[in-house]
Protein backbone atom coordinates (compact mmCIF):
# COMPACT_ATOMS: atom_id res chain seq x y z
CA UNK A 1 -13.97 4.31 -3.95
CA UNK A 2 -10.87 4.04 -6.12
CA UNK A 3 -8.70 1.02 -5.98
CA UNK A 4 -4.95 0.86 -7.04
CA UNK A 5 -2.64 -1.81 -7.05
CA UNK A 6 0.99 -1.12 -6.64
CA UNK A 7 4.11 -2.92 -7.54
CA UNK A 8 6.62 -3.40 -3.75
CA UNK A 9 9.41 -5.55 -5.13
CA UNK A 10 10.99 -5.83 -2.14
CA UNK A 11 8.05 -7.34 0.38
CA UNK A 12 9.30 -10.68 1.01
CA UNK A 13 7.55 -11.94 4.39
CA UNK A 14 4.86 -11.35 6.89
CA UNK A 15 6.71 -8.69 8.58
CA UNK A 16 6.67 -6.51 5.12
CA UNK A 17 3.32 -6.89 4.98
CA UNK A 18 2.24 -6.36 8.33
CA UNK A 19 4.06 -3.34 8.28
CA UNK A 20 2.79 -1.47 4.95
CA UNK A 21 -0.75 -3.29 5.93
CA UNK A 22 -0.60 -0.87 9.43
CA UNK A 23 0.75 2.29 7.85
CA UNK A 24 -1.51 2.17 4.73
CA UNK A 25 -4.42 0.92 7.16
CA UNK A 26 -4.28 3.72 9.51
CA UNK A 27 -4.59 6.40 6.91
CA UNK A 28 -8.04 8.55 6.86
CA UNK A 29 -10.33 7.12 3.78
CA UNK A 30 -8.34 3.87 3.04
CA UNK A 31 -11.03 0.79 3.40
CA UNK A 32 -8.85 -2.05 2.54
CA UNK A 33 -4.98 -2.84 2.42
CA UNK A 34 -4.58 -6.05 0.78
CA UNK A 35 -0.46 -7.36 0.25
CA UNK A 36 -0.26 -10.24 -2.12
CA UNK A 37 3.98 -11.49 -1.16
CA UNK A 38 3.61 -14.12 -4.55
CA UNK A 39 2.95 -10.77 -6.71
CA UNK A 40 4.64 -8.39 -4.42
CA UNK A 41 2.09 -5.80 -5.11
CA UNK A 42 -0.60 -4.06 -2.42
CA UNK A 43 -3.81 -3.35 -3.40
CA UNK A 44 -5.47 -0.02 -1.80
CA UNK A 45 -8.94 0.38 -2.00
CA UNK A 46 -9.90 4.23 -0.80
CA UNK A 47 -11.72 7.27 -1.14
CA UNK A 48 -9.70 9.79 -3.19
CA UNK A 49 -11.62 12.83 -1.91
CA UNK A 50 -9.98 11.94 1.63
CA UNK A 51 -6.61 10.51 0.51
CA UNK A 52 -4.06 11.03 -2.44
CA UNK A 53 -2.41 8.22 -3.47
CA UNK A 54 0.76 10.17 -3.49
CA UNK A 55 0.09 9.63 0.59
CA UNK A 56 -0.47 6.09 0.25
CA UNK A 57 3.09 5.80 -1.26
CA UNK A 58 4.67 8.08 1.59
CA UNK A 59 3.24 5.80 3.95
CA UNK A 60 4.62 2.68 2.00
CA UNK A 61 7.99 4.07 1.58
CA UNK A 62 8.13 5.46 5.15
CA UNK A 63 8.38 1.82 5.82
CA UNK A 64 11.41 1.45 3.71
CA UNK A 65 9.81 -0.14 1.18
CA UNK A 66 10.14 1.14 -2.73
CA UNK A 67 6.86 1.33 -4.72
CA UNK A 68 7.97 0.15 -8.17
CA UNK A 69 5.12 1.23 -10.53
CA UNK A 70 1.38 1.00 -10.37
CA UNK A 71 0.09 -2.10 -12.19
């Protein structure tokens, strides 16, 4: 398992993070989704050999949501 965290500037409330939680969530080889709203960052733990994280960022930004940098 790899896990990333990546910088979402603009999740603000429970909505944001329900959303990039379900999109990120439903992706083949992601185990966790974690959205912290203090740090505005998301936290992916997955399996690389079943998911890039270049699709974990589609899915985040196909919320319209901007991922920032990883941290």
């Amino acid at each position: 398992m790899v896990q990333e965290v990546l910088s979402v500037p603009d999740v603000t409330c429970n909505h944001c993070v329900a959303a990039i939680e379900g999109a990120v969530g439903g992706l083949q080889g992601v185990q966790s989704v974690t959205v912290d709203l203090d740090r505005k960052d998301v936290t992916i733990r997955f399996d690389d050999g079943q998911v890039a994280r270049e699709e974990i960022v589609t899915a985040i930004q196909g919320e319209g949501y901007e991922v920032a940098h990883v941290g």
